[in-house]
N, C-alpha and C. Protein backbone atom coordinates (compact mmCIF):
# COMPACT_ATOMS: atom_id res chain seq x y z
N UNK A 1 24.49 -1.04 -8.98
CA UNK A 1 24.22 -1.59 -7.67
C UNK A 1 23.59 -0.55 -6.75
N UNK A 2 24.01 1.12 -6.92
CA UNK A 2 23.56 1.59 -5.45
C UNK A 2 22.27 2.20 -6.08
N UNK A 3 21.89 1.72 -7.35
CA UNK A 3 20.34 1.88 -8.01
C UNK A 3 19.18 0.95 -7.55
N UNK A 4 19.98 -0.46 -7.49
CA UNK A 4 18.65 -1.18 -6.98
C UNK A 4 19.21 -1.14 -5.64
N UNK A 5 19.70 -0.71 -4.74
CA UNK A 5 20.14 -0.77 -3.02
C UNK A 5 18.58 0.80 -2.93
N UNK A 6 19.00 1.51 -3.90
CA UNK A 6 18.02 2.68 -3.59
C UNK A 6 16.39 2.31 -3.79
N UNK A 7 16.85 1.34 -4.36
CA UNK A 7 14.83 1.04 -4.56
C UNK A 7 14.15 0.18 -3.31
N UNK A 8 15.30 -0.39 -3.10
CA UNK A 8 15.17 -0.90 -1.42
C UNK A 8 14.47 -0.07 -0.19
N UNK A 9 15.44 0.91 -0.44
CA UNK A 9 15.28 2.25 0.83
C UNK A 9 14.29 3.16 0.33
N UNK A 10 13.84 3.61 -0.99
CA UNK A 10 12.97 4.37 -1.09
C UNK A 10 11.36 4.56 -0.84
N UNK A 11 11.10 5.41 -0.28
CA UNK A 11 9.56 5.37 0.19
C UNK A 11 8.44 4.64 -1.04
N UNK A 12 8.09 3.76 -0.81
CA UNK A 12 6.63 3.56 -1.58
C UNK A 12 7.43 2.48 -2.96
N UNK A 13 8.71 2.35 -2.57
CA UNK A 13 9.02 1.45 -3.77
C UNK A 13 8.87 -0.34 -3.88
N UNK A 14 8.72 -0.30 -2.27
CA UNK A 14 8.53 -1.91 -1.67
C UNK A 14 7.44 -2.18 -1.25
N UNK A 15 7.19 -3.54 -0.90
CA UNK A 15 5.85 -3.71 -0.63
C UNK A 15 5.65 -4.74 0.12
N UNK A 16 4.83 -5.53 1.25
CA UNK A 16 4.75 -6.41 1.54
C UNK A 16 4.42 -7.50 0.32
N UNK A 17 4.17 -9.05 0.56
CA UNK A 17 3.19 -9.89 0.07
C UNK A 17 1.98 -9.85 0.35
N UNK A 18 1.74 -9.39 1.41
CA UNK A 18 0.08 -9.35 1.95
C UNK A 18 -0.19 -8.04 1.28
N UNK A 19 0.43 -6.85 0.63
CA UNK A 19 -0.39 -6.06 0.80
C UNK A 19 -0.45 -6.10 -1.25
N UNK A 20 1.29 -6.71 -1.90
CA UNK A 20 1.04 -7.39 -2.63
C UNK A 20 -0.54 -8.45 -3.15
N UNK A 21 -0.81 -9.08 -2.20
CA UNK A 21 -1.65 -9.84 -2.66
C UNK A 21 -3.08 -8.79 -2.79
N UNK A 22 -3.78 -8.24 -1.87
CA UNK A 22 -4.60 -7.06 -1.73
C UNK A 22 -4.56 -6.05 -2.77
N UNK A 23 -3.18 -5.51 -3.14
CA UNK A 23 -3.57 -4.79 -4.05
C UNK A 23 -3.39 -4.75 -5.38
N UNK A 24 -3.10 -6.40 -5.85
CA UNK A 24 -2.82 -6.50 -7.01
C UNK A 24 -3.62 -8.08 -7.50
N UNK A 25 -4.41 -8.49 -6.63
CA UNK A 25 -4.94 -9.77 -6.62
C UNK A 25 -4.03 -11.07 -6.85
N UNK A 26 -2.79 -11.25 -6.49
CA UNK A 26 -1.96 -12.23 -6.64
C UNK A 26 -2.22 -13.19 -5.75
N UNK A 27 -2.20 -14.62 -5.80
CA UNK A 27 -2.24 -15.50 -4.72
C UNK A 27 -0.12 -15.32 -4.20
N UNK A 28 -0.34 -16.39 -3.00
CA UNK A 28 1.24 -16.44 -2.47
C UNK A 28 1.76 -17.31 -2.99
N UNK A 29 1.13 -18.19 -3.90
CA UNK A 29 1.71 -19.32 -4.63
C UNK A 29 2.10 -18.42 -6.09
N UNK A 30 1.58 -17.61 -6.50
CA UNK A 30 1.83 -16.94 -7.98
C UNK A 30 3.16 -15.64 -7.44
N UNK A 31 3.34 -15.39 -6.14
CA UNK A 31 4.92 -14.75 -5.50
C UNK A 31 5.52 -15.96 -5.78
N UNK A 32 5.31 -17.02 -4.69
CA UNK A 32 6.76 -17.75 -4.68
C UNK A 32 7.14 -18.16 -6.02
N UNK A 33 6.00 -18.62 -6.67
CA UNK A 33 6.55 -19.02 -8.29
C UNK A 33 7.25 -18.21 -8.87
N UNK A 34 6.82 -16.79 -8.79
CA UNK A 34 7.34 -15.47 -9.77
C UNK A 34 8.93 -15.49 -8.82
N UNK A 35 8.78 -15.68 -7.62
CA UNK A 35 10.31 -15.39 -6.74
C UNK A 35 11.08 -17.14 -7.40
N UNK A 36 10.94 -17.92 -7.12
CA UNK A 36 11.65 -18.84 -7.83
C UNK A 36 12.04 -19.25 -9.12
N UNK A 37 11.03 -17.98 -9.92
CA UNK A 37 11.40 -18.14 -11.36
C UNK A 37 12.69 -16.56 -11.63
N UNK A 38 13.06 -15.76 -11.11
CA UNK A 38 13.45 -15.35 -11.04
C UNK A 38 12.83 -13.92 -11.35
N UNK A 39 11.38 -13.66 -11.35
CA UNK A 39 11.01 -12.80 -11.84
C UNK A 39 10.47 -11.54 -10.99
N UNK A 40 11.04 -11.84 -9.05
CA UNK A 40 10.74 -10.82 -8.28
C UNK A 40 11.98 -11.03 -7.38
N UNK A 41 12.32 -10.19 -7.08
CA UNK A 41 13.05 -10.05 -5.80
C UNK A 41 12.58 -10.01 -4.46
N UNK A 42 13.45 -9.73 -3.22
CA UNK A 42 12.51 -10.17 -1.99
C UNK A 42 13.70 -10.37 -1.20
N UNK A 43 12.99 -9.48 -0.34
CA UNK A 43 13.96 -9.70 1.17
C UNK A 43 12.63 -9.64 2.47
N UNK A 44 13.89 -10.99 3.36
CA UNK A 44 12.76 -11.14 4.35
C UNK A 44 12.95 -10.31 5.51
N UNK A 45 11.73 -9.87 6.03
CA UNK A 45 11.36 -8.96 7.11
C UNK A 45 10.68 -9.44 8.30
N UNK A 46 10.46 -8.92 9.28
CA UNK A 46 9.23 -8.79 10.31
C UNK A 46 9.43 -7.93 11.08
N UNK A 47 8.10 -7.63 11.34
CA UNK A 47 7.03 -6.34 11.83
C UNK A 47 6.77 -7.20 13.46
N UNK A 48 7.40 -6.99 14.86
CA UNK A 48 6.97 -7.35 16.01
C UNK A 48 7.16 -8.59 15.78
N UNK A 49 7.87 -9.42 15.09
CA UNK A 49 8.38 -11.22 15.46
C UNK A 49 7.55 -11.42 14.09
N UNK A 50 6.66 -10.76 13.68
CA UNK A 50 5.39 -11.71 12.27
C UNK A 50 6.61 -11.57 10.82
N UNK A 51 6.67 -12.38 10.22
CA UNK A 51 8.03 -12.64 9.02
C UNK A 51 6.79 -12.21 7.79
N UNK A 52 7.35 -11.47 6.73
CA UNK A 52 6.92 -11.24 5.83
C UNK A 52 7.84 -10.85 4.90
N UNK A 53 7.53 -10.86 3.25
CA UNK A 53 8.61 -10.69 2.51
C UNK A 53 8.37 -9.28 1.75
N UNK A 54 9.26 -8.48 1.62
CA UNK A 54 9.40 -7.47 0.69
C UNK A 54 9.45 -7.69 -0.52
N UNK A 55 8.70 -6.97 -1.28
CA UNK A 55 9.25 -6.94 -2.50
C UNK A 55 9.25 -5.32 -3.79
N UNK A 56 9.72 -5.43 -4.39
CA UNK A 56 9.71 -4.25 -5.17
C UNK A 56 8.43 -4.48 -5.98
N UNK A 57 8.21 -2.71 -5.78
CA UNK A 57 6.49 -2.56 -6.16
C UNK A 57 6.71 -2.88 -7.91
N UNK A 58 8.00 -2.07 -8.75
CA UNK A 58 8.07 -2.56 -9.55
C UNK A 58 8.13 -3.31 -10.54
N UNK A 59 8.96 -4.86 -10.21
CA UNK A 59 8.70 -5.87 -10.50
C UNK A 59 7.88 -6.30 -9.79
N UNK A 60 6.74 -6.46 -8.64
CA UNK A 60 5.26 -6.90 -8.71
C UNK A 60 4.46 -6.38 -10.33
N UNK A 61 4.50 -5.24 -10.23
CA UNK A 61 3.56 -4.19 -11.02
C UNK A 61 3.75 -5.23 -12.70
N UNK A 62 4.77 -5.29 -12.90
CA UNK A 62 5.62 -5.73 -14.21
C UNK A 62 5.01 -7.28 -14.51
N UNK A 63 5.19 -8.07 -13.34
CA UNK A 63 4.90 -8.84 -13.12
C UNK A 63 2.93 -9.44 -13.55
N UNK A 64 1.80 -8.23 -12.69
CA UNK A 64 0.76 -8.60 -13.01
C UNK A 64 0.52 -8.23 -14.43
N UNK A 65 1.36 -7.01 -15.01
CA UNK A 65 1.17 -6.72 -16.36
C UNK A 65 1.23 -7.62 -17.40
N UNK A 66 2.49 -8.62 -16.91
CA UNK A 66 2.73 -9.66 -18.16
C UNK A 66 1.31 -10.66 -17.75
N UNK A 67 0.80 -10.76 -16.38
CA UNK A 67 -0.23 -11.84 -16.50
C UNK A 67 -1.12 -11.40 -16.88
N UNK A 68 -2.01 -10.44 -16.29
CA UNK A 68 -3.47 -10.14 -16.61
C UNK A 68 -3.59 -8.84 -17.38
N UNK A 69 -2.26 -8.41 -18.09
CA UNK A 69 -2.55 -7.26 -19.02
C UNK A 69 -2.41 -5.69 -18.54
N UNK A 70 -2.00 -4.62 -19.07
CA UNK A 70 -1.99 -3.35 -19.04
C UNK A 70 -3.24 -2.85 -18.14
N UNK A 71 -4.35 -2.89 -18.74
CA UNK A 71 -5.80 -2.77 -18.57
C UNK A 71 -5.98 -3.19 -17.29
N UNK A 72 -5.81 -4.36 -16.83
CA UNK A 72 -6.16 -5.00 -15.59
C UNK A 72 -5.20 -4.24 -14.63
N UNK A 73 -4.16 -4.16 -14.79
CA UNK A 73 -2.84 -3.47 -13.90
C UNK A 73 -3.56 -2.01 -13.47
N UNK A 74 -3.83 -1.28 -14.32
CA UNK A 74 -4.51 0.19 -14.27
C UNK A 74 -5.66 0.09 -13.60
N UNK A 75 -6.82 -0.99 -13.77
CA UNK A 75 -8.19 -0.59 -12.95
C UNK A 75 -7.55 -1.27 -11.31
N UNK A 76 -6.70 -1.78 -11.07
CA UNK A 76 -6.51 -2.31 -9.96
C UNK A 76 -5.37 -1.26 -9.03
N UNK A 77 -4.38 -0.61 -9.75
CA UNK A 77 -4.26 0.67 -9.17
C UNK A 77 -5.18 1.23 -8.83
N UNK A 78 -6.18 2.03 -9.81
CA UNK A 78 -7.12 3.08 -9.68
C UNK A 78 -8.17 2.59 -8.38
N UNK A 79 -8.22 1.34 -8.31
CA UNK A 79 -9.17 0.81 -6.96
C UNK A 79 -8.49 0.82 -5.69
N UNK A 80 -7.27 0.68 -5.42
CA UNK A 80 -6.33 1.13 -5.00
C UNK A 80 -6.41 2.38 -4.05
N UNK A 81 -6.09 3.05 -5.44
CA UNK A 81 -6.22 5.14 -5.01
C UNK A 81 -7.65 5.30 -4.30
N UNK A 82 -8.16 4.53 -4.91
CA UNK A 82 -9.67 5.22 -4.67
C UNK A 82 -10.14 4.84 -3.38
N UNK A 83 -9.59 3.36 -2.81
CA UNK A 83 -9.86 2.92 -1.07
C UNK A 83 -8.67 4.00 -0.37
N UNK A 84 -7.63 4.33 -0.57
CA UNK A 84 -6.99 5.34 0.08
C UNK A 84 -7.79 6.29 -0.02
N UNK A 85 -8.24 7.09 -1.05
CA UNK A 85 -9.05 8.46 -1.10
C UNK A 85 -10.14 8.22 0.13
N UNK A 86 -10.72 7.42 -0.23
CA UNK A 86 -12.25 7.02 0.66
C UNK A 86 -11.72 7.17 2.31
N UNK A 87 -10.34 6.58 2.31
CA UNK A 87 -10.26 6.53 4.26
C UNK A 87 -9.51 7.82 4.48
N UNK A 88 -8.97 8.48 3.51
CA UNK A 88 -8.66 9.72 3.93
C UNK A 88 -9.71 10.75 4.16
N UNK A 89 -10.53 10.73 3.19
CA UNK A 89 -11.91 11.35 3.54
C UNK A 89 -12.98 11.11 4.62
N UNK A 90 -12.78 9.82 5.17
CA UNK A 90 -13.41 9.46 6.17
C UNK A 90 -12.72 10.03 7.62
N UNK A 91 -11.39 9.75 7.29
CA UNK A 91 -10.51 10.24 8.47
C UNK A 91 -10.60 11.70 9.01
N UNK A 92 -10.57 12.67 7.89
CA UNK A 92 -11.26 13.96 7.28
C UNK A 92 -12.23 14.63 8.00
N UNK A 93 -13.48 13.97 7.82
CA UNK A 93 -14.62 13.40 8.01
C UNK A 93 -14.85 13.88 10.19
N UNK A 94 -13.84 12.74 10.28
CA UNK A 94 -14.33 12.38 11.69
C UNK A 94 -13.38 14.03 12.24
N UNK A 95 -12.62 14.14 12.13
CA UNK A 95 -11.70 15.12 12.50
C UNK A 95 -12.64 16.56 12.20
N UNK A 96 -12.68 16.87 11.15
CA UNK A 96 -13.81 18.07 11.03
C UNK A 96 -14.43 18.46 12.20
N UNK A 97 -15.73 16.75 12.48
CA UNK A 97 -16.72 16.87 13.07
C UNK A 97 -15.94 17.18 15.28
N UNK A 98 -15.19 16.19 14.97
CA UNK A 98 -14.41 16.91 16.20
C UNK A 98 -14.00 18.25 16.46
N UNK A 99 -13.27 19.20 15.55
CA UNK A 99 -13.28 20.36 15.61
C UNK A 99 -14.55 21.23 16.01
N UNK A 100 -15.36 20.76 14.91
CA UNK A 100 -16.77 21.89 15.10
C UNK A 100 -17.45 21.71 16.57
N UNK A 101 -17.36 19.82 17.09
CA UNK A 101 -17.99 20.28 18.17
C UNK A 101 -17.14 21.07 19.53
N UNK A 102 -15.53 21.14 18.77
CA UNK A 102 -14.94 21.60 20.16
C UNK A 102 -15.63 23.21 20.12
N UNK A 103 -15.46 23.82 19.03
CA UNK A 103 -15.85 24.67 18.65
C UNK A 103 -16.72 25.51 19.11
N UNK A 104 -18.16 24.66 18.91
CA UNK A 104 -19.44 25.01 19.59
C UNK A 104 -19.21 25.01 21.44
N UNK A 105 -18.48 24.19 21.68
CA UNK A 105 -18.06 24.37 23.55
C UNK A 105 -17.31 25.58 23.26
N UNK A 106 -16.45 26.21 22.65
CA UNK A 106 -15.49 27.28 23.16
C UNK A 106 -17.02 28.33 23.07
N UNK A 107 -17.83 28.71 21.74
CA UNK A 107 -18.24 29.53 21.76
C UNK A 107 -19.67 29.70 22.84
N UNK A 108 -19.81 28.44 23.03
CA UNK A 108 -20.77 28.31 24.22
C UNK A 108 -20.41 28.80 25.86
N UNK A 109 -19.39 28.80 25.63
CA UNK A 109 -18.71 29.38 26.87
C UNK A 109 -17.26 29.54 26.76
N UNK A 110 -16.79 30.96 25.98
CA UNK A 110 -15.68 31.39 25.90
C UNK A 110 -14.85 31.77 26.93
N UNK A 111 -15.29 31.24 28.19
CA UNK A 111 -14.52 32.05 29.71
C UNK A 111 -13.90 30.67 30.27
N UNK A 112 -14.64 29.48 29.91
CA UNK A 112 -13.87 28.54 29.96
C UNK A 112 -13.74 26.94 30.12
């Protein structure tokens, strides 16, 4: 019991449905089915009054594996990583360019 209470609380082990659906291509009808067949768990939440359901990234993950295969599970992670990589680099990106131009003001006039 205080094994799956911990998968609850642990960082990155839960997941919305929306973000469920986004990053694993599931419709909300292929959750509730998988949640009424007994094949996900789920606790309900909301974020500012909006209700959404949790669920464990695990049994999602398990879940698209038995539908669309090993193969499919892996390129849809990796697309995944790769839109995180992209906005971290963008984020990156903008921040840099902020630095350098504070930069160019200090050295343009280091007195003040």
């Amino acid at each position: 019991m205080d094994d799956l209470d911990s998968d609850w609380q642990r960082k990155g082990a839960t997941l919305s449905d929306k973000t469920a659906r986004k990053e694993f291509g599931l419709t909300q009808d292929q959750i509730v089915q998988a949640i009424r067949a007994g094949k996900l768990q789920y606790r309900r939440n909301s974020i500012h009054g909006n209700p959404f359901l949790r669920l464990l990234r695990r049994e999602v993950e398990a879940l698209v594996k038995n539908k669309h295969g090993d193969h499919y599970l892996k390129a849809r992670q990796a697309k995944t990583e790769l839109a995180r990589i992209n906005r971290e680099l963008k984020q990156l990106k903008t921040r840099i360019a902020a630095l350098e131009e504070r930069k160019s003001k200090l050295m343009a006039d280091p007195g003040g």
